[in-house]
Protein backbone atom coordinates (compact mmCIF):
# COMPACT_ATOMS: atom_id res chain seq x y z
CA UNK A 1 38.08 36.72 41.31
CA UNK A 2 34.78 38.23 40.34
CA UNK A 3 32.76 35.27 38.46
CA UNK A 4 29.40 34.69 36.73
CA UNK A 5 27.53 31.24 36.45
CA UNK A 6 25.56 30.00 33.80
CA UNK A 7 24.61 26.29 34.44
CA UNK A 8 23.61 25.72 38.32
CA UNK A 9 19.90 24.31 38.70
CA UNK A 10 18.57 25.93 41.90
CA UNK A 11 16.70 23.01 42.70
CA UNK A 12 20.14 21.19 42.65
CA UNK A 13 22.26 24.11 44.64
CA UNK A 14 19.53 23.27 47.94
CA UNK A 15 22.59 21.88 50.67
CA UNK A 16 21.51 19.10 53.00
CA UNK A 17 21.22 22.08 55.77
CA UNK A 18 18.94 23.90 53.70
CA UNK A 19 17.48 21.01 52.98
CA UNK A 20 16.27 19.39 56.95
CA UNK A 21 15.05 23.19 57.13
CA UNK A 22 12.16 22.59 54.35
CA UNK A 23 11.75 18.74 56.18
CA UNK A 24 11.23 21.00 59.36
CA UNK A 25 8.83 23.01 58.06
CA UNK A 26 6.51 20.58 55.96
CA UNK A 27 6.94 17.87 58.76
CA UNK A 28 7.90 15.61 56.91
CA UNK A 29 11.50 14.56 58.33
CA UNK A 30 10.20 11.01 57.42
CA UNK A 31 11.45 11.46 53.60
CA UNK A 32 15.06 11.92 54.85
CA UNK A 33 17.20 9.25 55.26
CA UNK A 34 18.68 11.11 58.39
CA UNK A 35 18.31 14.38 60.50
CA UNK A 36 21.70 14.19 61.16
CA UNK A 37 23.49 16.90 58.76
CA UNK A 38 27.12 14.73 58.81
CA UNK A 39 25.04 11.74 57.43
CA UNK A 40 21.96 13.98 55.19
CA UNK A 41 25.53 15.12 53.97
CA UNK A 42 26.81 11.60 53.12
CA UNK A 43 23.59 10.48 51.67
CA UNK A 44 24.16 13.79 49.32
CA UNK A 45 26.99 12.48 47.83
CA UNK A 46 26.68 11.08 44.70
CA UNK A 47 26.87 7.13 44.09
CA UNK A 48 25.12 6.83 41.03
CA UNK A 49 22.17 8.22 38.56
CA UNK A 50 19.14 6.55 40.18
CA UNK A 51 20.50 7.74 43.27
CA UNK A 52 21.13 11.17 42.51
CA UNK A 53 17.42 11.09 40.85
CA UNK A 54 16.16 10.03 44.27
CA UNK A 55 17.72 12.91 46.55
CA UNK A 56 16.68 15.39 43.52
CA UNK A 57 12.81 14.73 43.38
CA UNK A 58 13.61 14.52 47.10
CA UNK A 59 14.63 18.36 47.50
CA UNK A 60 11.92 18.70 44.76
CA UNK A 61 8.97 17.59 46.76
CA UNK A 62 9.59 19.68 49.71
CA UNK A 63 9.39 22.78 47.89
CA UNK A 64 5.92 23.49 47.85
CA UNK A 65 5.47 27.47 49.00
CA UNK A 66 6.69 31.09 47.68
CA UNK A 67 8.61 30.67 51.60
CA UNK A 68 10.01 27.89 50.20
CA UNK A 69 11.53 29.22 47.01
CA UNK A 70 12.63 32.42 48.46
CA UNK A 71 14.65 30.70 51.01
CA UNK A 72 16.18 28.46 48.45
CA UNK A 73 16.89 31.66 46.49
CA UNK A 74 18.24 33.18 48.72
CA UNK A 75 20.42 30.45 50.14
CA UNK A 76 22.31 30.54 46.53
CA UNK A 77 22.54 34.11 46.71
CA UNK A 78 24.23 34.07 50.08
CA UNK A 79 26.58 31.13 48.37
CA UNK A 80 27.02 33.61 45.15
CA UNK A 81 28.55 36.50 47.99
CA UNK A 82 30.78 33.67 49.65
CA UNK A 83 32.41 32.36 46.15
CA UNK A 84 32.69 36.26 44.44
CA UNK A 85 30.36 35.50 42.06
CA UNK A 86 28.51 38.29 41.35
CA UNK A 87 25.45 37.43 38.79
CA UNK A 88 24.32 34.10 37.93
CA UNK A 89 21.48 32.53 35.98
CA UNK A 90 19.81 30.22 37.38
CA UNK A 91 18.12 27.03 35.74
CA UNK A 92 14.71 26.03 37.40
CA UNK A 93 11.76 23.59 35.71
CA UNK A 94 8.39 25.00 37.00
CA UNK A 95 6.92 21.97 34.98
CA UNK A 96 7.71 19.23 37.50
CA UNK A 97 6.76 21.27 41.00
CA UNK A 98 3.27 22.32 39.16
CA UNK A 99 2.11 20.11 36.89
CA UNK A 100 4.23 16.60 37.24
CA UNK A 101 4.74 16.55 41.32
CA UNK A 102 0.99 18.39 41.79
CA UNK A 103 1.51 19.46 45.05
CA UNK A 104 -0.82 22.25 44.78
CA UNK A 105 1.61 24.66 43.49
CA UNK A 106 0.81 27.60 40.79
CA UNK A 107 2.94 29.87 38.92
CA UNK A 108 2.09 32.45 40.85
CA UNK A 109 3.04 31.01 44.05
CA UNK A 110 6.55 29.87 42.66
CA UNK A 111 7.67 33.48 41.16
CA UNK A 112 6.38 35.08 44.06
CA UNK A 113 9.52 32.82 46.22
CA UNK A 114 11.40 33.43 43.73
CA UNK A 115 11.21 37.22 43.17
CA UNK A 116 11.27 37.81 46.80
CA UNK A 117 14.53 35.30 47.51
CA UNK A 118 16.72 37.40 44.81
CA UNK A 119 15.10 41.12 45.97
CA UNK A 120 16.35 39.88 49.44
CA UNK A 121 19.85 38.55 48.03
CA UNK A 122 20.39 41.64 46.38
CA UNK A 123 19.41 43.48 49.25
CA UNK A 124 22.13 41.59 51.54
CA UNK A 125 25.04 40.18 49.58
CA UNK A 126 25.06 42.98 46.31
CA UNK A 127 24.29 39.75 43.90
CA UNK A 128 22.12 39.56 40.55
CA UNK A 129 20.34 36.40 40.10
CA UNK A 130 18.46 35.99 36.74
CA UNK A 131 16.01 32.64 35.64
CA UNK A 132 15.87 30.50 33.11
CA UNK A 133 13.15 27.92 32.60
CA UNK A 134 13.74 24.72 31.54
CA UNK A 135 11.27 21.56 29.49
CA UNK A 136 11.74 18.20 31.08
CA UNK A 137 12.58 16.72 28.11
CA UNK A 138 11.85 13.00 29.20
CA UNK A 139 8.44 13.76 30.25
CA UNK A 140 7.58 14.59 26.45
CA UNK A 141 8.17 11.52 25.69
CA UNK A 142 5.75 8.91 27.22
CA UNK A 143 5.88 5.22 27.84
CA UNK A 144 2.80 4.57 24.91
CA UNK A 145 5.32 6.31 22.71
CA UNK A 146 5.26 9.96 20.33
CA UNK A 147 5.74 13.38 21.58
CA UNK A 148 3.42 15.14 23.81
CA UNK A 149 4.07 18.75 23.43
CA UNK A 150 2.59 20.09 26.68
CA UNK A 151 5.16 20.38 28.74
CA UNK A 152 7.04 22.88 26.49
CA UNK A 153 4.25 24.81 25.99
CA UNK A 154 3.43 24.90 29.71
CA UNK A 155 7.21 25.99 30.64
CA UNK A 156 6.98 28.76 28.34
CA UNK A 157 4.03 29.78 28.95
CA UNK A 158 5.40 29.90 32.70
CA UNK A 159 8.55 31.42 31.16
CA UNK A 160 6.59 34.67 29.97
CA UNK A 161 4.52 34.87 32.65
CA UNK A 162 7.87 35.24 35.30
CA UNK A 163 9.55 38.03 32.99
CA UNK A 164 8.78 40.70 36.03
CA UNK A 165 10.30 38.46 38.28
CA UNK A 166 13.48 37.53 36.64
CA UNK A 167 13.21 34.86 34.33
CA UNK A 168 14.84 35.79 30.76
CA UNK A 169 15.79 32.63 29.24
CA UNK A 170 14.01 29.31 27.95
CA UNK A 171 15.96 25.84 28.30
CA UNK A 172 16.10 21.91 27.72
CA UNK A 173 16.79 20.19 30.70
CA UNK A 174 17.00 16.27 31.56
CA UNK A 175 18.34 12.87 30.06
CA UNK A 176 18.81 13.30 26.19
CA UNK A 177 18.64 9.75 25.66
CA UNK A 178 15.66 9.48 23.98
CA UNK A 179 14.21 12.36 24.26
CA UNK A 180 15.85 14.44 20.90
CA UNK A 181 16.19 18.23 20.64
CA UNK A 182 14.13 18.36 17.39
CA UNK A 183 10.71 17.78 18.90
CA UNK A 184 11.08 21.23 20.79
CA UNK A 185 11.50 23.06 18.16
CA UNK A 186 7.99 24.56 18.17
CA UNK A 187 8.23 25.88 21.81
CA UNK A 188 11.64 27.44 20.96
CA UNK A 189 11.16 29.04 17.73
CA UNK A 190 8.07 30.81 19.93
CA UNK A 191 10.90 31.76 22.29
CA UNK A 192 12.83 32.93 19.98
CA UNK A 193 10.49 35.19 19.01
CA UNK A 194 9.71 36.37 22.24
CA UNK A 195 12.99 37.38 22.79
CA UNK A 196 14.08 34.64 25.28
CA UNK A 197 17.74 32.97 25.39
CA UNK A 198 17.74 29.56 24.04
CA UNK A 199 20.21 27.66 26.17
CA UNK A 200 19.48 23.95 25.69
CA UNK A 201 20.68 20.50 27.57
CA UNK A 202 23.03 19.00 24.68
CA UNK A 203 25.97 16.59 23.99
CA UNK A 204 26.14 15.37 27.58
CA UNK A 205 25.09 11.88 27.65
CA UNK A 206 24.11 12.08 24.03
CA UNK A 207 26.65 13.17 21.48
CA UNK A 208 27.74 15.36 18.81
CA UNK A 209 23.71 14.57 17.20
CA UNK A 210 21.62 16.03 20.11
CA UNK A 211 24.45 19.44 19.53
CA UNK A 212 23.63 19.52 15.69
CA UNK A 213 19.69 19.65 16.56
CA UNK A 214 19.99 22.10 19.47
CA UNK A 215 21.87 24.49 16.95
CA UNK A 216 19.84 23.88 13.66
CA UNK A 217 16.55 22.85 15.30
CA UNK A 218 16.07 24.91 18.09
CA UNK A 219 18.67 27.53 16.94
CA UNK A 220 19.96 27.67 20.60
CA UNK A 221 22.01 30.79 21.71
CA UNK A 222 24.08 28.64 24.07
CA UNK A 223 24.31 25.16 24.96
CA UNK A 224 24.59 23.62 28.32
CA UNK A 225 27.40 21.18 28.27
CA UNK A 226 28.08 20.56 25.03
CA UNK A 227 31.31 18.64 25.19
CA UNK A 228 31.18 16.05 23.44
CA UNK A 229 30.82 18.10 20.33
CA UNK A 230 34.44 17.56 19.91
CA UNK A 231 34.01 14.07 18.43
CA UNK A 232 32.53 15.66 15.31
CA UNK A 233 35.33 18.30 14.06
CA UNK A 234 32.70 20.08 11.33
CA UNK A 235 30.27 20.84 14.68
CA UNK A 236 33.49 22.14 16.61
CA UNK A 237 34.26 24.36 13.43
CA UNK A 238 30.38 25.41 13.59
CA UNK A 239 30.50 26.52 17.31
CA UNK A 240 33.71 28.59 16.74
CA UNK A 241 32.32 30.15 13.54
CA UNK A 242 29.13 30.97 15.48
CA UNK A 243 30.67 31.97 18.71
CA UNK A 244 27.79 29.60 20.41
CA UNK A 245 28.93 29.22 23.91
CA UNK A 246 29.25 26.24 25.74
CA UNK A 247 28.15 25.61 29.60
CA UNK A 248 31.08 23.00 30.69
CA UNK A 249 30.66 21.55 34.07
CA UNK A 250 33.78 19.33 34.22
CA UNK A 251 33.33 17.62 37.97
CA UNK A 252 29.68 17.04 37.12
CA UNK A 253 31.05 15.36 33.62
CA UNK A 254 32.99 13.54 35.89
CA UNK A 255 30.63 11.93 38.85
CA UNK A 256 28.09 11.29 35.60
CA UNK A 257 30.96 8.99 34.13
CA UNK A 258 31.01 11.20 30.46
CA UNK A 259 34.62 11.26 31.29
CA UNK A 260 36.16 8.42 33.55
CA UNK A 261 39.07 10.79 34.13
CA UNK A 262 39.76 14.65 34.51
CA UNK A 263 42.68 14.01 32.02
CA UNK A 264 40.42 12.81 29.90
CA UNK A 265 38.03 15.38 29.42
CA UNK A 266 37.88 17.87 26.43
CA UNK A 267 37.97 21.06 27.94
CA UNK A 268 41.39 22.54 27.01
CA UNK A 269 41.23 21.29 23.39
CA UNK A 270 37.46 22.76 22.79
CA UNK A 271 39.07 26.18 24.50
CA UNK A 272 42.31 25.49 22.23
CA UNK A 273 40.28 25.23 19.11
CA UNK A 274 38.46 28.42 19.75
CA UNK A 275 34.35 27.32 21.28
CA UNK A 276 33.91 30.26 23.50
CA UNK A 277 33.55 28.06 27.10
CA UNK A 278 32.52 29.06 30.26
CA UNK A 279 33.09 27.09 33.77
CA UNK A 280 30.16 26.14 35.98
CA UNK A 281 29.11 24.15 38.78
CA UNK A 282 25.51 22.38 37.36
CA UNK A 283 24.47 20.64 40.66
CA UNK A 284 26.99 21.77 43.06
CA UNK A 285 26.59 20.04 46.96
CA UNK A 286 25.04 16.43 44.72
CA UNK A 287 28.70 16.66 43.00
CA UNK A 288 30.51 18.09 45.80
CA UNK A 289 31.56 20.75 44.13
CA UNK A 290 31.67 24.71 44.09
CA UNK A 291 32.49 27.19 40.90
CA UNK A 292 35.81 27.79 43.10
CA UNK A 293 36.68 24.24 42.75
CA UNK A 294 35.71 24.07 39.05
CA UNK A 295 38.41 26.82 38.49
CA UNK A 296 40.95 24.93 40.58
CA UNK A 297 40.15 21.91 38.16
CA UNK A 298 40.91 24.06 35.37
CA UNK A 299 44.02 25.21 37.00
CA UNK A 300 45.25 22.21 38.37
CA UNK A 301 44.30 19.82 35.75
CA UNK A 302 44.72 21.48 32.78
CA UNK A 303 47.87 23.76 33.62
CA UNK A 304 46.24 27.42 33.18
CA UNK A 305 47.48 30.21 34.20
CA UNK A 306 46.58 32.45 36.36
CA UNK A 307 45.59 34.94 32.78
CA UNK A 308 44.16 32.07 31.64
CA UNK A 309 41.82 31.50 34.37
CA UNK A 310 40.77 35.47 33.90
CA UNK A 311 40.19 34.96 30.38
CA UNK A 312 37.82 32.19 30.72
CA UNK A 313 36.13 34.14 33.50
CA UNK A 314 35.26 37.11 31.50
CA UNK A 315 33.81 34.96 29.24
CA UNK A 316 31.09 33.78 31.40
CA UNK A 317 30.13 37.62 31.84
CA UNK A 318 30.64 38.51 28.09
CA UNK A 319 27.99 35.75 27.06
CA UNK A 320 25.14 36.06 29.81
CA UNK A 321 22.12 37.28 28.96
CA UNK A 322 22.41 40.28 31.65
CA UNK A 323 20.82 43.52 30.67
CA UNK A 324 23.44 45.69 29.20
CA UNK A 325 24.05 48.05 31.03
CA UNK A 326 25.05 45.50 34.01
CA UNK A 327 26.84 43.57 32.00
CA UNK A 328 28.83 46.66 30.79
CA UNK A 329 29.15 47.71 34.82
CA UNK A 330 30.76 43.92 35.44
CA UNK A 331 32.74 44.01 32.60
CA UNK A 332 34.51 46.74 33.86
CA UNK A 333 34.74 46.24 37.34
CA UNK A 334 36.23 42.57 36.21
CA UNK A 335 38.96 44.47 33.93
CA UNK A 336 39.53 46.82 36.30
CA UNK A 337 40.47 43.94 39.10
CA UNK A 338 42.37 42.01 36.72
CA UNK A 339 44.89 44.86 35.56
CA UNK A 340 45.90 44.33 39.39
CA UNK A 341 45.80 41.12 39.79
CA UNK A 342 48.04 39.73 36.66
């Protein structure tokens, strides 16, 4: 089936082969707990949030070239051609590899890998990759207390700068708790006017509170996750009347513990009650997941059909942020393969 993702953060689509080739090349096989890929792959699997933390700045630290972000860029577009997905966008947070991490990085260095991994993706597997930029929220938020507004201002000023190279949306990334929506609002109501998407981090680990300020406060055009704005019925009414898309990533819900069981998680009744939702893979080889297997979820634990499965598909195209006349070309090709495939 032809597919679109919304939610994957590149930094957190690098496999553990992908991964021993950046150790390789910075020398610095010493930060792995293995050069074995069977066990680099078991040490990828997720046990709990420190650890997944840990392997995350991991992957994090060893990107410190344009050669390093192409190949990473490229690596996803290479996974886009072997799942059928044919356009994704991607979340990355040029805050932590410049300014947090300081490993000599700049801007330029980092849309310059970036540009040249999706030319080259294009090139060889047909695929569209677009950026969005995210704000590490906790790092607004320091241990002395307050709000310290520089890195949202630094990630959009990052965000404009990489509009030649791909990046076309603005974003809200990392733990909520503690670290609000509301505080943002400064950085995203410049966005906004810029002409940016708005696709927050909400009502993950937080609930139906963070969803409320992502939608009033930063007036976001979608929200990433988002599902546990079905405890609050009045929100769930709100993101139906708005059509405001949400960015569900059920086996990531899952491994997090939001949801103890796939039974018990709110997909079907959110896509019952009329949220537009789209299916996505967030972190996919730290979850051990794929978009494929996120559809099979859907499938096997929730009982959709076949048509079903389509419907939510097209939405994922319907609400990117592609440029219109690509979306219109994907659109079609996607109707065209379902009227023979019902």
């Amino acid at each position: 089936m032809p597919k679109a993702e919304l939610h994957i953060h590149l930094e957190g689509s690098v496999d553990p082969a992908t991964l021993l080739e950046l150790a390789r090349r910075r020398d610095r096989l010493s930060l792995l707990p293995s050069a074995e890929p069977e066990a680099l792959q078991q040490w990828f699997s997720f046990v709990d949030f420190p650890h997944f933390i840990q392997v995350y700045l991991t992957i994090s630290d060893l990107l410190r070239t344009a050669e390093d972000f192409a190949l990473i860029a490229y690596r996803c577009g290479q996974d886009m051609a072997a799942q059928g997905i044919r356009y994704r966008e991607i979340t990355v947070t040029p805050f932590t590899h410049i300014d947090y991490q300081r490993k000599g990085l700049s801007i330029e260095a980092l849309l310059e890998g970036l540009q040249a991994g999706r030319t080259a993706a294009r090139a060889d597997f047909g695929v569209e990759m677009r950026w969005i930029f995210d704000v590490p929220r906790n790092l607004s938020f320091p241990p002395t207390g307050g709000y310290d507004p520089h890195p949202a201002e630094r990630t959009l000023e990052y965000a404009l700068a990489g509009r030649d190279a791909g990046v076309i949306g603005f974003g809200l990334g990392g733990n909520e708790v503690g670290a609000p929506p509301e505080p943002f609002a400064h950085a995203f109501a410049r966005a906004h006017a810029e002409g940016l998407l708005c696709a927050p981090h909400a009502g993950e680990t937080e609930g139906p509170a963070s969803v409320w300020g992502a939608i009033e406060a930063l007036r976001a055009h979608r929200i990433g996750h988002g599902v546990r704005s079905i405890e609050d019925p009045r929100l769930v009414d709100v993101l139906r009347e708005r059509q405001i898309p949400l960015e569900v990533n059920i086996i990531s819900n899952l491994q997090l513990h939001i949801y103890n069981r796939v039974e018990e998680h709110p997909f079907p009744q959110l896509d019952r009650m009329g949220v537009k939702v789209t299916v996505n893979s967030d972190d996919p080889p730290l979850f051990n997941t794929t978009l494929c297997t996120e559809y099979e979820v859907v499938a096997s634990a929730f009982g959709y059909s076949h048509k079903d499965l389509m419907r939510i598909a097209r939405n994922a195209f319907e609400v990117s942020a592609a440029p219109p006349a690509l979306k219109a070309q994907w659109l079609a090709e996607f109707d065209a393969w379902a009227a023979t495939h019902e």
